[in-house]
Protein backbone atom coordinates (compact mmCIF):
# COMPACT_ATOMS: atom_id res chain seq x y z
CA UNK A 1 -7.41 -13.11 22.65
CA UNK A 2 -3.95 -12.95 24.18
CA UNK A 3 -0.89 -14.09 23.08
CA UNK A 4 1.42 -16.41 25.25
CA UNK A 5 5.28 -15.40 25.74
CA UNK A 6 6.20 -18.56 23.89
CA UNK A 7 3.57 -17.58 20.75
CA UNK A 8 5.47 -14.38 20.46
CA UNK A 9 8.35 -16.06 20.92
CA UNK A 10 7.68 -18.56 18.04
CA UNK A 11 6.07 -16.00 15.51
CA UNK A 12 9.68 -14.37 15.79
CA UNK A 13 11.50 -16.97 15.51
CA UNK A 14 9.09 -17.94 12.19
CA UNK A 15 10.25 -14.71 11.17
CA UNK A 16 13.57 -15.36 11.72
CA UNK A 17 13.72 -12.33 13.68
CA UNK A 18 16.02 -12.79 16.44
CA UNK A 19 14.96 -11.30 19.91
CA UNK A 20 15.60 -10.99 23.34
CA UNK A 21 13.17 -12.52 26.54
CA UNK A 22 13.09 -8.16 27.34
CA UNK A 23 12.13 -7.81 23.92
CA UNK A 24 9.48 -10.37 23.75
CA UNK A 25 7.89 -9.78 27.08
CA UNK A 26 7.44 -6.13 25.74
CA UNK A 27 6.06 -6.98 22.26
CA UNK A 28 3.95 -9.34 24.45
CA UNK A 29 2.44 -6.43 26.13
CA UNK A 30 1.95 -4.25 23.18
CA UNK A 31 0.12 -7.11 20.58
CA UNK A 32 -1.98 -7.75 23.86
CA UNK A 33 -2.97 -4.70 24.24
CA UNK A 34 -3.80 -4.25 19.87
CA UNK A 35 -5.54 -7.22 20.60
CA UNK A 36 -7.37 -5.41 23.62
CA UNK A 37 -8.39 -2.63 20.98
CA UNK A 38 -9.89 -4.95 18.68
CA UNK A 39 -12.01 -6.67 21.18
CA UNK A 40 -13.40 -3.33 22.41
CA UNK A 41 -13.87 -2.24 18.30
CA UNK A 42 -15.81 -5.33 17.52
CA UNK A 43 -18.36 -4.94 20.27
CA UNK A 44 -19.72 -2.15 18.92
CA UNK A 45 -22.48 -2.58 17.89
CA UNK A 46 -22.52 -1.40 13.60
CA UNK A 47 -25.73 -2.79 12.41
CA UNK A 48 -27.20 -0.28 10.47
CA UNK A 49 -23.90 1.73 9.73
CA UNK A 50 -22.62 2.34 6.04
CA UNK A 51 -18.79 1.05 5.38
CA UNK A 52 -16.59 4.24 4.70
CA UNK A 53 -13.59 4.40 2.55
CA UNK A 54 -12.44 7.42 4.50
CA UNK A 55 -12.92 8.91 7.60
CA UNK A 56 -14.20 12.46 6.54
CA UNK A 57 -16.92 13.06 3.44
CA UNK A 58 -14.54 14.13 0.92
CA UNK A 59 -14.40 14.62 -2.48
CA UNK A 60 -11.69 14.99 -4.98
CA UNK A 61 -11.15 18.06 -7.15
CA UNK A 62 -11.12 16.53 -10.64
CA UNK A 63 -10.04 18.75 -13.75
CA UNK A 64 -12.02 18.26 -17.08
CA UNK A 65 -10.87 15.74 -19.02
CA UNK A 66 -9.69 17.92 -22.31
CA UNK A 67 -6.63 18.15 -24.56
CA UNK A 68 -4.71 21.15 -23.65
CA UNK A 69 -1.97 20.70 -25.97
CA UNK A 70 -1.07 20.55 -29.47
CA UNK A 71 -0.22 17.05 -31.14
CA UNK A 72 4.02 18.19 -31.54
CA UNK A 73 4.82 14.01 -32.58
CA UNK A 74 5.78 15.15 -36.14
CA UNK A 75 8.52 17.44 -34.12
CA UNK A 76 9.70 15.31 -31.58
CA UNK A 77 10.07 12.84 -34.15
CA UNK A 78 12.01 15.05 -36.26
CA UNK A 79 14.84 14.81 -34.23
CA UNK A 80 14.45 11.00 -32.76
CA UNK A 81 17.11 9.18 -34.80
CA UNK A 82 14.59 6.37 -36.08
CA UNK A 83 10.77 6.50 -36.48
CA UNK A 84 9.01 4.33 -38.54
CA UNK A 85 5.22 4.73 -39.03
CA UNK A 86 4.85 7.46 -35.74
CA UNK A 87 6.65 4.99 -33.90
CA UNK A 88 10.34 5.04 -32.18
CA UNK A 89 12.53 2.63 -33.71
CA UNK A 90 15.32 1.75 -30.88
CA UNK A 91 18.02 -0.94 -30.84
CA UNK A 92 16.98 -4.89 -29.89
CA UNK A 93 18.58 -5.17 -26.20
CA UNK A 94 17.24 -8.99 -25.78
CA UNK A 95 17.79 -11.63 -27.82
């Protein structure tokens, strides 16, 4: 697939993005040759090959999943200026 000077010419202008003939005969190129790329990447032929979410094997370093600090809420709350049943009380701002 190529595109035509008028397609890129259009697609800009759909999104309302002004440019010059220089401009669009360049942008022309480069989408042609994206378009180029793709061509060659889907004649490979895949059949047999796994999807991969990433390009190397890795694996992330995950912690344990454990508490590591003390319940302070009773504290914290202390010094909040309204709590009402562990919760913070604060002023309406919509009505």
């Amino acid at each position: 697939m190529s595109l035509t000077l008028e397609q890129v010419q259009r697609v800009a202008e759909l999104a309302r993005i002004e440019i010059s003939d220089q401009d669009a005969l360049a942008t022309q190129s480069q989408l042609n040759d994206i378009f180029k790329l793709i061509e060659q990447m889907q004649a490979v032929d895949t059949t047999g090959i796994e999807p991969m979410a990433h390009a190397q094997d890795l694996a992330q370093r995950l912690r344990v999943d454990a508490v590591t600090e003390t319940n302070r809420r009773e504290a914290f709350q202390a010094v909040a200026p309204e709590t009402e049943a562990g919760l913070y009380l604060v002023p309406k701002v919509i009505e």
